[in-house]
N, C-alpha and C. Protein backbone atom coordinates (compact mmCIF):
# COMPACT_ATOMS: atom_id res chain seq x y z
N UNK A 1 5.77 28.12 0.05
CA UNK A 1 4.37 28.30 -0.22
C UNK A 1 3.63 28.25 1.11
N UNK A 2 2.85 29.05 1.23
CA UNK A 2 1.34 29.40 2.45
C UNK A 2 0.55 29.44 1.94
N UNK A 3 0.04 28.53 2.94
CA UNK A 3 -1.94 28.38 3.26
C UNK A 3 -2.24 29.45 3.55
N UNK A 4 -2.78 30.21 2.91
CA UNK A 4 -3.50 31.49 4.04
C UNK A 4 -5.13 31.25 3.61
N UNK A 5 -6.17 31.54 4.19
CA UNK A 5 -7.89 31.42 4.65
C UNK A 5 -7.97 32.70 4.19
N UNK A 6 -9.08 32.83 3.53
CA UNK A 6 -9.83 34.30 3.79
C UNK A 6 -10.35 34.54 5.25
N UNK A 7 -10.42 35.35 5.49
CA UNK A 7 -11.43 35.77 6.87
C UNK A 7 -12.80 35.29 6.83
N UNK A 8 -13.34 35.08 6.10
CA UNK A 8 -14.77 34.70 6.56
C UNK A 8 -14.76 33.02 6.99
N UNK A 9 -13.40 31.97 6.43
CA UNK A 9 -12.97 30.90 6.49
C UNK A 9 -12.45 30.77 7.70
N UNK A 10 -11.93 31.37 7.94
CA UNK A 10 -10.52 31.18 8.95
C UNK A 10 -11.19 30.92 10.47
N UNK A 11 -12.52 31.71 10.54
CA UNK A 11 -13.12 31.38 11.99
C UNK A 11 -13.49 30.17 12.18
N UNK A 12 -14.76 29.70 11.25
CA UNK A 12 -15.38 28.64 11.46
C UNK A 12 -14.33 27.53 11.44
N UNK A 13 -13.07 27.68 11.10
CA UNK A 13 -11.92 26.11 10.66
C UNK A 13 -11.40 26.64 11.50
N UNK A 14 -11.28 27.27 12.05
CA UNK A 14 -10.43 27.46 13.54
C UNK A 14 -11.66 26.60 14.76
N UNK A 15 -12.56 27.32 14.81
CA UNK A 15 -13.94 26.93 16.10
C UNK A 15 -13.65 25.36 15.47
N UNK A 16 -14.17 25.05 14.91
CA UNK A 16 -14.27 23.25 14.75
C UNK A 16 -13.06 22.80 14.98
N UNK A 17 -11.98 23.02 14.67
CA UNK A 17 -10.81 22.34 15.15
C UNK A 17 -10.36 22.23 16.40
N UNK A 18 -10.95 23.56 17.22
CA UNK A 18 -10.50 23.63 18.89
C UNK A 18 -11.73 22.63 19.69
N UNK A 19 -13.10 22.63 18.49
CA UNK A 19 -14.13 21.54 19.27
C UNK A 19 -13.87 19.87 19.12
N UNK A 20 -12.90 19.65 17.87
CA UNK A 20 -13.11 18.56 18.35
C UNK A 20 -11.25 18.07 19.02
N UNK A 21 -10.75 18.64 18.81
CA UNK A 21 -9.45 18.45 19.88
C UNK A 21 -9.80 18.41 21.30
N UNK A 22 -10.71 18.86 21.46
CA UNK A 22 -11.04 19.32 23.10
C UNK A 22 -11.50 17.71 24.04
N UNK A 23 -11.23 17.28 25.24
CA UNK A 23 -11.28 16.01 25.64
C UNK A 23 -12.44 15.93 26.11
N UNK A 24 -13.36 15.03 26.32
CA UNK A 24 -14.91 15.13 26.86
C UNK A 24 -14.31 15.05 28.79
N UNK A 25 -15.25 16.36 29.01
CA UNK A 25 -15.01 16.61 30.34
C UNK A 25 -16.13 16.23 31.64
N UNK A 26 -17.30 15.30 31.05
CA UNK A 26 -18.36 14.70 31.51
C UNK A 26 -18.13 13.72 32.24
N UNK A 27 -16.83 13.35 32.19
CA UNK A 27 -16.67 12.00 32.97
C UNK A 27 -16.62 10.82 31.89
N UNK A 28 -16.98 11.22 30.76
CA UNK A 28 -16.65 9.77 30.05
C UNK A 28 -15.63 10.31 28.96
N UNK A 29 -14.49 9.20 29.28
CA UNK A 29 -13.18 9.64 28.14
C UNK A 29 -13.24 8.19 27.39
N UNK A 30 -13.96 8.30 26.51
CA UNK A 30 -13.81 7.32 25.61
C UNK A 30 -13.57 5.96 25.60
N UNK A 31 -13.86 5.48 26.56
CA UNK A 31 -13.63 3.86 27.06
C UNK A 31 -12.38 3.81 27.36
N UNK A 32 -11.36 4.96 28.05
CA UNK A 32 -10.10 4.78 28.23
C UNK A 32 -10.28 4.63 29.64
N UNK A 33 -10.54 3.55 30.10
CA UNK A 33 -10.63 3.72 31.57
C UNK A 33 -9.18 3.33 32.43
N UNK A 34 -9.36 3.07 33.29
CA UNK A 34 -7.97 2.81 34.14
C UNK A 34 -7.45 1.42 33.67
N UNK A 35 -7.87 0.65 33.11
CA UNK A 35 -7.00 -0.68 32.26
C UNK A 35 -6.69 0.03 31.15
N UNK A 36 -6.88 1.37 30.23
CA UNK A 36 -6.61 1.02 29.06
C UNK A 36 -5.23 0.91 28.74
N UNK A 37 -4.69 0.27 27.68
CA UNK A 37 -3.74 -0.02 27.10
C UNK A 37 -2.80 -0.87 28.06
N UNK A 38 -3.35 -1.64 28.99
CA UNK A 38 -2.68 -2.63 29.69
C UNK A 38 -2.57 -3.92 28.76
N UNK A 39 -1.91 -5.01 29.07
CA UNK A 39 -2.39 -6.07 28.05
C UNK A 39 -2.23 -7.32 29.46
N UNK A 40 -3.14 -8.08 28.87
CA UNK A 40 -3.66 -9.17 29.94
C UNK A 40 -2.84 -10.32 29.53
N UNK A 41 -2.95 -11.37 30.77
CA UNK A 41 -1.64 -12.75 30.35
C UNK A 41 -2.31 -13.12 29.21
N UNK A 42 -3.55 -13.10 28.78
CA UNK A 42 -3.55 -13.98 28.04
C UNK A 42 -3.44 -13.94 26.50
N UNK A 43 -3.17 -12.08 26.49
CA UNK A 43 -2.89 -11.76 24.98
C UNK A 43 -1.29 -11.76 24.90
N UNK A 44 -1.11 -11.74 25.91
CA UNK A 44 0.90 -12.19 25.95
C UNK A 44 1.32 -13.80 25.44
N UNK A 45 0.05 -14.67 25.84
CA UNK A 45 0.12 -15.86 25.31
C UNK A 45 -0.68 -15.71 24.07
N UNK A 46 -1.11 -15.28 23.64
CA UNK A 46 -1.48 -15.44 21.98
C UNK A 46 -0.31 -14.80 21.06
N UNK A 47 0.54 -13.61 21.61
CA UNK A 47 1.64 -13.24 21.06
C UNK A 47 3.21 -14.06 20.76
N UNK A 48 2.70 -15.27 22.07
CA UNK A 48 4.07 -15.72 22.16
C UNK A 48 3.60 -16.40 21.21
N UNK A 49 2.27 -17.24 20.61
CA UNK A 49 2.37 -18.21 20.18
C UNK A 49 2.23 -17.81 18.28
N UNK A 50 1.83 -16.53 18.39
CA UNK A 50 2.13 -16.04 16.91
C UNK A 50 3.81 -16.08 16.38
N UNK A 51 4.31 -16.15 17.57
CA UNK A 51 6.21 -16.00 17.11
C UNK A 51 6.13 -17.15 17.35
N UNK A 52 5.63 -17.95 17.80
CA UNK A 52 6.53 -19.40 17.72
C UNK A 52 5.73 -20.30 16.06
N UNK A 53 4.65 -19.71 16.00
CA UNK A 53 4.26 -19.62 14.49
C UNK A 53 5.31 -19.21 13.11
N UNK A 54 5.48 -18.28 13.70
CA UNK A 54 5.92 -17.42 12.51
C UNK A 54 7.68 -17.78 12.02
N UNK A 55 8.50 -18.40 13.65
CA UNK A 55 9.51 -19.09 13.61
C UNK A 55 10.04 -20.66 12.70
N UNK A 56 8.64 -21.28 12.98
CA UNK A 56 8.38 -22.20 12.35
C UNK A 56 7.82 -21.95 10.87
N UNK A 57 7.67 -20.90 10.01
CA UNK A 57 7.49 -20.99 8.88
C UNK A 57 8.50 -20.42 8.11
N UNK A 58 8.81 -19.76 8.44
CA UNK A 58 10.46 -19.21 8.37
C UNK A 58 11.32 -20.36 8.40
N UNK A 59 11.69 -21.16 8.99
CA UNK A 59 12.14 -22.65 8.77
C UNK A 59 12.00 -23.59 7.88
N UNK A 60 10.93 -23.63 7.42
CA UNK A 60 9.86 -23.91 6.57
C UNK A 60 10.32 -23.36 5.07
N UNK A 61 10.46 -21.81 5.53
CA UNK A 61 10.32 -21.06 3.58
C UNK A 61 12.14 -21.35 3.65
N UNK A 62 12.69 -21.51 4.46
CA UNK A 62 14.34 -21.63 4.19
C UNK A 62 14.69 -23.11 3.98
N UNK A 63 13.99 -23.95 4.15
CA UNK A 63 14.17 -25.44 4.08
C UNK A 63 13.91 -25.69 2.02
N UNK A 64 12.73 -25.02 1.91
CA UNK A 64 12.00 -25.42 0.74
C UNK A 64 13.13 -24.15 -0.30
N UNK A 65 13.42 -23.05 0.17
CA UNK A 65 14.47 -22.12 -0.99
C UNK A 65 15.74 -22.48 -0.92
N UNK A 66 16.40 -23.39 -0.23
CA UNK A 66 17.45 -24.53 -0.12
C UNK A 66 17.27 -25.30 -1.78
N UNK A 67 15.83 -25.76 -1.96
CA UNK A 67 15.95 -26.93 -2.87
C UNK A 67 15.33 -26.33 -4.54
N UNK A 68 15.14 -24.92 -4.38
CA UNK A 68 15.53 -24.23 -5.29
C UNK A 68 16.56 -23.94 -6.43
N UNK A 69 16.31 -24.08 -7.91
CA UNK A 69 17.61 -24.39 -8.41
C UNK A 69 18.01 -23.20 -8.78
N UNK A 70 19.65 -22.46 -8.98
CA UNK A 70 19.81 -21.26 -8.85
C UNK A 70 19.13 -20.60 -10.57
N UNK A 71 19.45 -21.77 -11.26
CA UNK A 71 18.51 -21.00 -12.51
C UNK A 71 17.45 -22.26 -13.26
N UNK A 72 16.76 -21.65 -13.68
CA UNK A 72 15.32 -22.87 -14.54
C UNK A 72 15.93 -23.01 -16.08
N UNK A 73 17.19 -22.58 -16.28
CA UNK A 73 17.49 -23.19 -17.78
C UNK A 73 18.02 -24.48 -17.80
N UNK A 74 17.67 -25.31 -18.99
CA UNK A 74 18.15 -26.66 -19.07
C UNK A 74 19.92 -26.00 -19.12
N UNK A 75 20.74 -26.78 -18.31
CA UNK A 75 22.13 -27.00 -18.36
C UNK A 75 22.19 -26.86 -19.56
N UNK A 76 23.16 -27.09 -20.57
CA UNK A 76 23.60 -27.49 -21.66
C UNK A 76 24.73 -28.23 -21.10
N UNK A 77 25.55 -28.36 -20.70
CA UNK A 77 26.50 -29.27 -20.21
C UNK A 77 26.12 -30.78 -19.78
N UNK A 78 25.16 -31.06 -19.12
CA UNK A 78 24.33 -32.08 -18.67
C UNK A 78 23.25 -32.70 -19.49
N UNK A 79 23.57 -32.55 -20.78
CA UNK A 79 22.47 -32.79 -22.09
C UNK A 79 23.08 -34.06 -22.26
N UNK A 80 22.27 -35.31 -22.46
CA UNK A 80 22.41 -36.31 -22.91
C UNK A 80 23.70 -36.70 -23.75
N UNK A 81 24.58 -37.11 -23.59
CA UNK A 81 25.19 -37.80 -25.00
C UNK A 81 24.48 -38.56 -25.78
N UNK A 82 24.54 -37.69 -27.69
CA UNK A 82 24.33 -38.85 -28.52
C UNK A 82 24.46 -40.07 -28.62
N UNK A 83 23.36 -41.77 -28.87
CA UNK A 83 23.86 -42.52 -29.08
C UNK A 83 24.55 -42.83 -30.21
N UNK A 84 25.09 -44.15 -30.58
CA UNK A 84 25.88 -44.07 -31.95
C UNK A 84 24.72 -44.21 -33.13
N UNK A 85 23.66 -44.73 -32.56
CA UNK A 85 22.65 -45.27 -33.73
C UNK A 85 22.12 -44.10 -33.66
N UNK A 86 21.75 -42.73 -33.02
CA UNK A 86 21.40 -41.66 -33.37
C UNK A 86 22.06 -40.93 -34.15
N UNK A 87 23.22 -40.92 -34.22
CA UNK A 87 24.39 -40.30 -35.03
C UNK A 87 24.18 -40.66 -36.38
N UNK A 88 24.38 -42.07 -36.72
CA UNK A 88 24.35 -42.28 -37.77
C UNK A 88 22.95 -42.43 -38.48
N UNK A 89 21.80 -42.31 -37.96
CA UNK A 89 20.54 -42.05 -38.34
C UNK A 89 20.82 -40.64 -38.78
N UNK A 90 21.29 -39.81 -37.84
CA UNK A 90 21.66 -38.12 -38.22
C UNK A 90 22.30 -37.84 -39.64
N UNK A 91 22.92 -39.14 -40.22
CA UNK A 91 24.24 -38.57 -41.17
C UNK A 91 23.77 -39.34 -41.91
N UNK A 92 22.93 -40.31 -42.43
CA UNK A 92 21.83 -41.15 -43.46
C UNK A 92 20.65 -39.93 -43.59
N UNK A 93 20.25 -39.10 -42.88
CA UNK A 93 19.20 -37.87 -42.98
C UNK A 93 19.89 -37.03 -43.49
N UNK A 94 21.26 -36.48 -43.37
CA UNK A 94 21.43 -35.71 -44.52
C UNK A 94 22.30 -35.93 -45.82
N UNK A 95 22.68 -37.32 -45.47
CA UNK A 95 23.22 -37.66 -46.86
C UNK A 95 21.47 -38.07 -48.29
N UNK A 96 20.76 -38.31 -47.34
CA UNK A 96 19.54 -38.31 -48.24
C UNK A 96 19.28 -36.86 -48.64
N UNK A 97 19.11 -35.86 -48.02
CA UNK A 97 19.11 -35.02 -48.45
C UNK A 97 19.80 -34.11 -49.87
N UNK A 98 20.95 -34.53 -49.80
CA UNK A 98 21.69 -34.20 -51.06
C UNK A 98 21.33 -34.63 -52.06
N UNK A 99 20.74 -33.89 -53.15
CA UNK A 99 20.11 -34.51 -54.64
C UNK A 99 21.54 -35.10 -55.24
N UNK A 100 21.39 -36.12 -55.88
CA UNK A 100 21.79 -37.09 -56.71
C UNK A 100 21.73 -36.37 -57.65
N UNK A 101 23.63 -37.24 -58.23
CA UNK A 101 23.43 -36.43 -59.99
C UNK A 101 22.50 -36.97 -60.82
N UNK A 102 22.07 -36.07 -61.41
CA UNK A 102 21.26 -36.61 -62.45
C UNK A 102 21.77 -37.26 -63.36
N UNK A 103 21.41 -39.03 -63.71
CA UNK A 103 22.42 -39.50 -64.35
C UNK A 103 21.99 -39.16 -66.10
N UNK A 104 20.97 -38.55 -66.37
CA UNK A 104 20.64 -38.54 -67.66
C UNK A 104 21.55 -37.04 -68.26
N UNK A 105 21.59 -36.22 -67.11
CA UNK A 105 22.74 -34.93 -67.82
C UNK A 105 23.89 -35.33 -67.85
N UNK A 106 24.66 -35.85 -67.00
CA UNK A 106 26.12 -37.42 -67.75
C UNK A 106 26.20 -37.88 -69.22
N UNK A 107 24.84 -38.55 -69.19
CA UNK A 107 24.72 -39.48 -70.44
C UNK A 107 24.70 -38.47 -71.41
N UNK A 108 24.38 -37.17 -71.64
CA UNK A 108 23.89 -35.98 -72.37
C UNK A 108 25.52 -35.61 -72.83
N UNK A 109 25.90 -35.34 -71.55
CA UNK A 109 27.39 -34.76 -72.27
C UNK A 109 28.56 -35.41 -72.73
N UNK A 110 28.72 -36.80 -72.41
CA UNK A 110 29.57 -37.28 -72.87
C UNK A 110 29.35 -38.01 -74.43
């Protein structure tokens, strides 16, 4: 697939694109003067001290994902043992549960 311009397009987006690519030839280039893009001691010392930052938290996030547990489900293996008086509270709850014969359908059939 091509871009193609009509002709009446194609000039004016051509002229503006060669004007503003073009470098200012007045003597002023954009505050790029003869320091630009140098860097001074003292942004070399704000850099060192962002890595010695950033070293130290990194230490930090590996200290604390150390004590991370590999999963958030309760064990089941590590579950309490029943006591005995829970047990047998357990087995009085469902022996209550079981309805009783009715002693009046007994008395009925015999």
């Amino acid at each position: 697939m091509s871009l193609t311009l009509p002709a009446g397009v194609a000039l004016p987006v051509t002229a503006s694109a060669l004007v503003l690519t073009q470098q200012p030839g007045n003597g002023d280039n954009g505050g790029q003067g003869e320091d630009f893009g140098k860097s001074s001691p003292v942004g070399f010392l704000v850099l060192i001290l962002f890595l010695i930052a950033v070293a130290f938290l990194v230490r930090s996030m590996t200290k604390h994902l150390k004590r991370v547990p590999a999963s958030f489900d309760e064990p089941a293996a590590e579950a309490a043992p029943e006591q005995p008086e829970a047990v047998e509270q357990a087995e009085e709850a469902k022996a209550a549960e079981k309805p009783a014969k009715d002693s009046s359908a007994t008395k009925a059939e015999s």
